[in-house]
N, C-alpha and C. Protein backbone atom coordinates (compact mmCIF):
# COMPACT_ATOMS: atom_id res chain seq x y z
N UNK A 1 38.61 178.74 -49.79
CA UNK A 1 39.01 177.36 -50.03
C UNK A 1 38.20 176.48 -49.10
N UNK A 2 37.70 175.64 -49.47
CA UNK A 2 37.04 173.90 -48.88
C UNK A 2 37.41 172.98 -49.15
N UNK A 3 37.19 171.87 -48.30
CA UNK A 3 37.21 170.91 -48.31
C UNK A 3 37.89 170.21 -49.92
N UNK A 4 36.27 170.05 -50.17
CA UNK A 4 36.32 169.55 -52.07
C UNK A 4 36.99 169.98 -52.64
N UNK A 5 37.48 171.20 -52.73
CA UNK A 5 38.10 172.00 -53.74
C UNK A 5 39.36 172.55 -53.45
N UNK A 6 39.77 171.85 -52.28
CA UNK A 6 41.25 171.49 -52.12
C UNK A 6 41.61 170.19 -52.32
N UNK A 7 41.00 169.31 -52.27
CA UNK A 7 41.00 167.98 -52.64
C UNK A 7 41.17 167.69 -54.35
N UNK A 8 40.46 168.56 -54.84
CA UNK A 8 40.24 168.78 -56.31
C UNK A 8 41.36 169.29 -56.57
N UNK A 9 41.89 170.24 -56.36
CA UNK A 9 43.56 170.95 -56.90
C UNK A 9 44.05 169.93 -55.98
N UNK A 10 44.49 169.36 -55.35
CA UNK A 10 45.57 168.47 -55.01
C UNK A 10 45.60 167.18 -55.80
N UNK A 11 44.19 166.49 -56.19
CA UNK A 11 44.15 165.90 -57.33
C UNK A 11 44.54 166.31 -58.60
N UNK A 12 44.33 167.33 -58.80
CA UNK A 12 45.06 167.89 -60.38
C UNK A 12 46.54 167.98 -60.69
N UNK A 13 47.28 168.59 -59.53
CA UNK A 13 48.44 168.99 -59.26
C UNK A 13 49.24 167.70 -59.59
N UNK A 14 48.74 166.47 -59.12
CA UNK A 14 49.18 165.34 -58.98
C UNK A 14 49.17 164.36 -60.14
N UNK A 15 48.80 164.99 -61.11
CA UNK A 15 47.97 164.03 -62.55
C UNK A 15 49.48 164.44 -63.25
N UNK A 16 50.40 163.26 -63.34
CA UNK A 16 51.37 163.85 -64.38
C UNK A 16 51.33 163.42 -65.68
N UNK A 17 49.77 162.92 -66.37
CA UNK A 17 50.04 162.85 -67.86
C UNK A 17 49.65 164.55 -68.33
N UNK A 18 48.88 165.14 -67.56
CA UNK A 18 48.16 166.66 -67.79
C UNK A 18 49.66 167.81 -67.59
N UNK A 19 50.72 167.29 -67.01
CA UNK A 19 52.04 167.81 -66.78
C UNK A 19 53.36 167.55 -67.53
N UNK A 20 53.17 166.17 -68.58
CA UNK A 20 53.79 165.91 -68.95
C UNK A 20 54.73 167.14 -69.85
N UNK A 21 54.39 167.43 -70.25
CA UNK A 21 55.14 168.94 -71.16
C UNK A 21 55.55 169.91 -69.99
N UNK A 22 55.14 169.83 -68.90
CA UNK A 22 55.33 171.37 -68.13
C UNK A 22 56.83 171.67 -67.96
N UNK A 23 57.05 172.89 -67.50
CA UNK A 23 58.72 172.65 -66.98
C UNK A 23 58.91 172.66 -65.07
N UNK A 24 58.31 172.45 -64.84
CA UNK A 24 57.95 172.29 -63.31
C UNK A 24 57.94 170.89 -63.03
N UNK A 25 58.99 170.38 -62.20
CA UNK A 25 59.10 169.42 -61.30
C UNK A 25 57.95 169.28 -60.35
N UNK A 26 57.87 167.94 -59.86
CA UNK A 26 56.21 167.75 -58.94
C UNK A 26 56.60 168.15 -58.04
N UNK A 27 57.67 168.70 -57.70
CA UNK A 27 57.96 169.24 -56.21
C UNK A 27 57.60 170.93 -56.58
N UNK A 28 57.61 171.17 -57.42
CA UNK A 28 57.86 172.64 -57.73
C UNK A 28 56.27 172.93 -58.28
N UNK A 29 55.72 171.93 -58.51
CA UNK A 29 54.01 172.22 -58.72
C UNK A 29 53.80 172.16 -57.14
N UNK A 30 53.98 170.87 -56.49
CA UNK A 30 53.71 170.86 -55.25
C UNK A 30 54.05 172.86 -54.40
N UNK A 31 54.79 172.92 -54.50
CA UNK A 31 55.07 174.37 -53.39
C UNK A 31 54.42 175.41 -54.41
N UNK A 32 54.27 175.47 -55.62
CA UNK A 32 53.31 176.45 -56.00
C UNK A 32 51.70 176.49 -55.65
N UNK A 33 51.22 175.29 -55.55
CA UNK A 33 49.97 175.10 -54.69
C UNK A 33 49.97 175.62 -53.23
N UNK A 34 51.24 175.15 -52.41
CA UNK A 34 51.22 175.70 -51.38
C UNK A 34 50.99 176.74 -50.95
N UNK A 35 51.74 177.44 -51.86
CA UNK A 35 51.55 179.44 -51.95
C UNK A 35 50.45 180.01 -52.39
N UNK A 36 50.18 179.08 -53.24
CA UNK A 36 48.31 179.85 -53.25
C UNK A 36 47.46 179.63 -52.62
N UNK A 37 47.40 178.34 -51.72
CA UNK A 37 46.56 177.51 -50.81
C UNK A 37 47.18 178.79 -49.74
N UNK A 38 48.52 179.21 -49.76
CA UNK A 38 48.69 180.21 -47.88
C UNK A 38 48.03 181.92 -48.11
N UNK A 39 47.29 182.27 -49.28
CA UNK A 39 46.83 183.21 -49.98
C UNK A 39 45.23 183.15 -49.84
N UNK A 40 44.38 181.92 -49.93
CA UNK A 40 43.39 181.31 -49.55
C UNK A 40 42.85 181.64 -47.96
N UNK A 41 41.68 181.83 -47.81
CA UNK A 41 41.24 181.70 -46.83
C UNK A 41 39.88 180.23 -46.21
N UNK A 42 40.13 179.55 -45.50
CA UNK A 42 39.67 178.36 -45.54
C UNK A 42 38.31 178.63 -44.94
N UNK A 43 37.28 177.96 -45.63
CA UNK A 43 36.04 178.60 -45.06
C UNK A 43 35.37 177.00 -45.52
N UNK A 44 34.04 176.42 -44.51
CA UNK A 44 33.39 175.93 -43.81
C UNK A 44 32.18 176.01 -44.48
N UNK A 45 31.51 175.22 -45.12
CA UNK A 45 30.00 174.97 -45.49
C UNK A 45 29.11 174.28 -44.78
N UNK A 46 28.08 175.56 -44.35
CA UNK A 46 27.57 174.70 -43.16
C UNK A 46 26.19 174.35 -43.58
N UNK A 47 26.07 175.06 -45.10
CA UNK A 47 24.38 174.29 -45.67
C UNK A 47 24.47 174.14 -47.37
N UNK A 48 23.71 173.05 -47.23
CA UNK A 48 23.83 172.81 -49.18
C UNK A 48 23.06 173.02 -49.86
N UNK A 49 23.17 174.02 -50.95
CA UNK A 49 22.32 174.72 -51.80
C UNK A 49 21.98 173.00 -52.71
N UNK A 50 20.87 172.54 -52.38
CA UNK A 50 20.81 171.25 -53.49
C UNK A 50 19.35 170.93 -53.66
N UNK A 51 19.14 170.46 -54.78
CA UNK A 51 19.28 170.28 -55.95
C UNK A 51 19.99 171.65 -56.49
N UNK A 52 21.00 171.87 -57.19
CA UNK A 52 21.27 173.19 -58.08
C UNK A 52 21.78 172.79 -59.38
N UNK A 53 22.73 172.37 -59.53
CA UNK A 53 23.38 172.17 -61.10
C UNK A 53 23.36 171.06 -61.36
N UNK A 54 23.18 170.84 -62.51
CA UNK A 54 23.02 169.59 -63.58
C UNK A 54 24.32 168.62 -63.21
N UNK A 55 25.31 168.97 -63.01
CA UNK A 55 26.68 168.50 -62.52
C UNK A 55 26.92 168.58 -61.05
N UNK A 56 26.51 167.69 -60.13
CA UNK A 56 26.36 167.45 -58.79
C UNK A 56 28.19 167.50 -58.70
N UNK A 57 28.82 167.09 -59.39
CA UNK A 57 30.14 167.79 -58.26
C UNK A 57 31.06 169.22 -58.83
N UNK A 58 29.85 170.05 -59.28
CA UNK A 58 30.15 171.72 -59.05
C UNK A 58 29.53 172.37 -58.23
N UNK A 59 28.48 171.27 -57.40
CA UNK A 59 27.51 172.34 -56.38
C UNK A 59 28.37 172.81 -55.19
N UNK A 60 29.34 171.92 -55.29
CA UNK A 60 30.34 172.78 -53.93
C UNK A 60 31.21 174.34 -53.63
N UNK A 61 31.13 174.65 -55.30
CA UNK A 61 31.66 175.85 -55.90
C UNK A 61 30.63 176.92 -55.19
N UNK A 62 29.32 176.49 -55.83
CA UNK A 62 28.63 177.33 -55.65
C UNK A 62 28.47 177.95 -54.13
N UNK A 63 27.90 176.58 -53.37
CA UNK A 63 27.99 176.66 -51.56
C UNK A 63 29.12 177.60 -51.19
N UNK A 64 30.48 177.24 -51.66
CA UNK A 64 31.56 177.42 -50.96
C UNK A 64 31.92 179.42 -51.08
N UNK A 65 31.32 179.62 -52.42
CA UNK A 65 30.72 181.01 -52.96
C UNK A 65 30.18 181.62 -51.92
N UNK A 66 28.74 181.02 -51.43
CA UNK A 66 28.10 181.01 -50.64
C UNK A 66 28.46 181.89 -49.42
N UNK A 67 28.89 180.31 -48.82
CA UNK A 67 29.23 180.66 -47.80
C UNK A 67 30.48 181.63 -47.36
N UNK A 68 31.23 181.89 -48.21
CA UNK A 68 32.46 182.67 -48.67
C UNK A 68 32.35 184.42 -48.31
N UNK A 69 30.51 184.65 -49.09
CA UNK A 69 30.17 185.87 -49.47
C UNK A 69 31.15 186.22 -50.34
N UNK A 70 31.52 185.41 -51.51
CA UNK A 70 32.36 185.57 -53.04
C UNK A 70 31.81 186.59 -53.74
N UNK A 71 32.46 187.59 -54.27
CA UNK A 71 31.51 188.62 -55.40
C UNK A 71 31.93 187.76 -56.73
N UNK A 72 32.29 186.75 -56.84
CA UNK A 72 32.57 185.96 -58.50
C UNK A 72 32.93 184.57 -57.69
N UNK A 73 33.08 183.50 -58.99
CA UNK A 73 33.76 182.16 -59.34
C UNK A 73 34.77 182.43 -60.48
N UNK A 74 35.65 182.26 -60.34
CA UNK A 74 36.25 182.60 -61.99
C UNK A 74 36.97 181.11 -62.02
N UNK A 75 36.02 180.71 -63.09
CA UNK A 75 36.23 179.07 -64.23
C UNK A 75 36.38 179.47 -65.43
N UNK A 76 36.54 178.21 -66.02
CA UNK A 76 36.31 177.69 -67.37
C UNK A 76 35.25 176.91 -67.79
N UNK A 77 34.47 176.86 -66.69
CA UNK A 77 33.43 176.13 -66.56
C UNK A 77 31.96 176.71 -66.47
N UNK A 78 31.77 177.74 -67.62
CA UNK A 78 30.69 179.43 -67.26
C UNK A 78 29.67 178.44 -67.49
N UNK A 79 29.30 177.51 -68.39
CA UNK A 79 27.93 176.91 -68.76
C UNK A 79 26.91 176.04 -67.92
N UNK A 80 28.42 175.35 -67.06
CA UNK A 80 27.67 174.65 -66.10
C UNK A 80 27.41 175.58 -65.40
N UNK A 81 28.23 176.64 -64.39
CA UNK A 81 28.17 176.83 -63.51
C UNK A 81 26.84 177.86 -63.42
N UNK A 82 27.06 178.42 -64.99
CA UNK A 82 25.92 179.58 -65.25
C UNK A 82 24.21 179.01 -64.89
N UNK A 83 24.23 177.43 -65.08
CA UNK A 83 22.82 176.98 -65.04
C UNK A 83 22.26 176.22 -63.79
N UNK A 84 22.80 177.26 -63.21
CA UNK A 84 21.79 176.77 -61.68
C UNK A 84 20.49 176.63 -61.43
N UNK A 85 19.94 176.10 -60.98
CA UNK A 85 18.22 176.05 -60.78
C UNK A 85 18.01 177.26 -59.07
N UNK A 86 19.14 177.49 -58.73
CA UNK A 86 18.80 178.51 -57.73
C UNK A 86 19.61 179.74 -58.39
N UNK A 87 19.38 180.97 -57.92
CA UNK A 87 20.15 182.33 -58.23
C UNK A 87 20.68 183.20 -57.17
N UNK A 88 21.81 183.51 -57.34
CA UNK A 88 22.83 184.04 -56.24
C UNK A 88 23.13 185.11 -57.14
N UNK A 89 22.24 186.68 -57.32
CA UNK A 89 22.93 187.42 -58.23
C UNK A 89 23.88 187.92 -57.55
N UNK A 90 24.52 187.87 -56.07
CA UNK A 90 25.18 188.61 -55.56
C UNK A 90 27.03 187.86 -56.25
N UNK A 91 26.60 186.99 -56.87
CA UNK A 91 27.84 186.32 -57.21
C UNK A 91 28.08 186.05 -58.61
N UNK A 92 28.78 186.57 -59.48
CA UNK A 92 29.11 186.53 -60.28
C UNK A 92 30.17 185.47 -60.98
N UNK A 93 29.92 185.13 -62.21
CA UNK A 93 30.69 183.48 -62.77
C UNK A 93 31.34 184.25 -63.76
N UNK A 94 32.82 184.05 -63.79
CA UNK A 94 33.44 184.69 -64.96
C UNK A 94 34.80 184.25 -65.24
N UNK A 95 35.15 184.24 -66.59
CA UNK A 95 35.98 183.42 -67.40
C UNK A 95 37.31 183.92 -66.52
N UNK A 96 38.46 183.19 -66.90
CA UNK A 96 39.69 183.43 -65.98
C UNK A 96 40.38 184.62 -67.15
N UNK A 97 40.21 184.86 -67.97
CA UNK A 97 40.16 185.90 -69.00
C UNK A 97 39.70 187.13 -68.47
N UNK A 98 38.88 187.00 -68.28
CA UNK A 98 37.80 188.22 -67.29
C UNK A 98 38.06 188.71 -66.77
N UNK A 99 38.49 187.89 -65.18
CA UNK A 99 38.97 188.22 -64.21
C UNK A 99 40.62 188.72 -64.42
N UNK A 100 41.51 188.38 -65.42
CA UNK A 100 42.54 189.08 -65.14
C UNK A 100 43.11 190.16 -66.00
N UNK A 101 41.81 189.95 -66.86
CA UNK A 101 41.96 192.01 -67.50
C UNK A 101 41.28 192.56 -66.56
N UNK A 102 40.88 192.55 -65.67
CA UNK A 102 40.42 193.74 -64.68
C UNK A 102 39.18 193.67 -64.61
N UNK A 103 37.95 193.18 -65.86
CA UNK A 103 37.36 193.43 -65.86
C UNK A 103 35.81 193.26 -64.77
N UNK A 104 35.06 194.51 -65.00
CA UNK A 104 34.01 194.03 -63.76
C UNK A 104 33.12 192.88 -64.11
N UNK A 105 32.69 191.86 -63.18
CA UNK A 105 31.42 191.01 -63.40
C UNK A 105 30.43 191.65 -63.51
């Protein structure tokens, strides 16, 4: 977890037209973030892979990968994230599908 991308799920969490249907109270989204944020390990980007993706605010994914030593990203987001102008084969991008049949990157 970083910076951005705790900022980013705390922004989401917080969007209640994207919640409107849910059955979760904002207090009860709120402490489910919590529990995955205390599951997280908070890690520090101390250099920026840049120019890399066509979409300047996913390059933090990548860094945060990075700097992480991540063996995956698991998005919904394979197209952007897939078209980097740099290559990290040590890190693998894979659908949230993917990742929770087991399967290997």
């Amino acid at each position: 977890m970083g910076a951005a991308l705790f900022a980013e799920y705390s922004d989401v969490i917080n969007r209640t037209d994207i919640f409107k249907n849910c059955h979760l109270s904002q207090n009860e989204r709120n402490e489910l973030l919590d529990i995955f944020l205390a599951c997280c390990r908070w890690t520090e980007i101390y250099y920026g892979w840049r120019p890399n993706l066509k979409d300047e605010g996913d390059n933090h994914l990548i860094e945060l990968a990075v700097a992480g030593h991540a063996q995956c990203i698991v998005s919904r987001n394979l197209k952007d994230l897939k078209s980097g102008e740099l290559l990290f084969p040590d890190i693998s991008i894979i659908s949230l599908e993917t990742f929770l049949q087991g399967d290997k990157p």
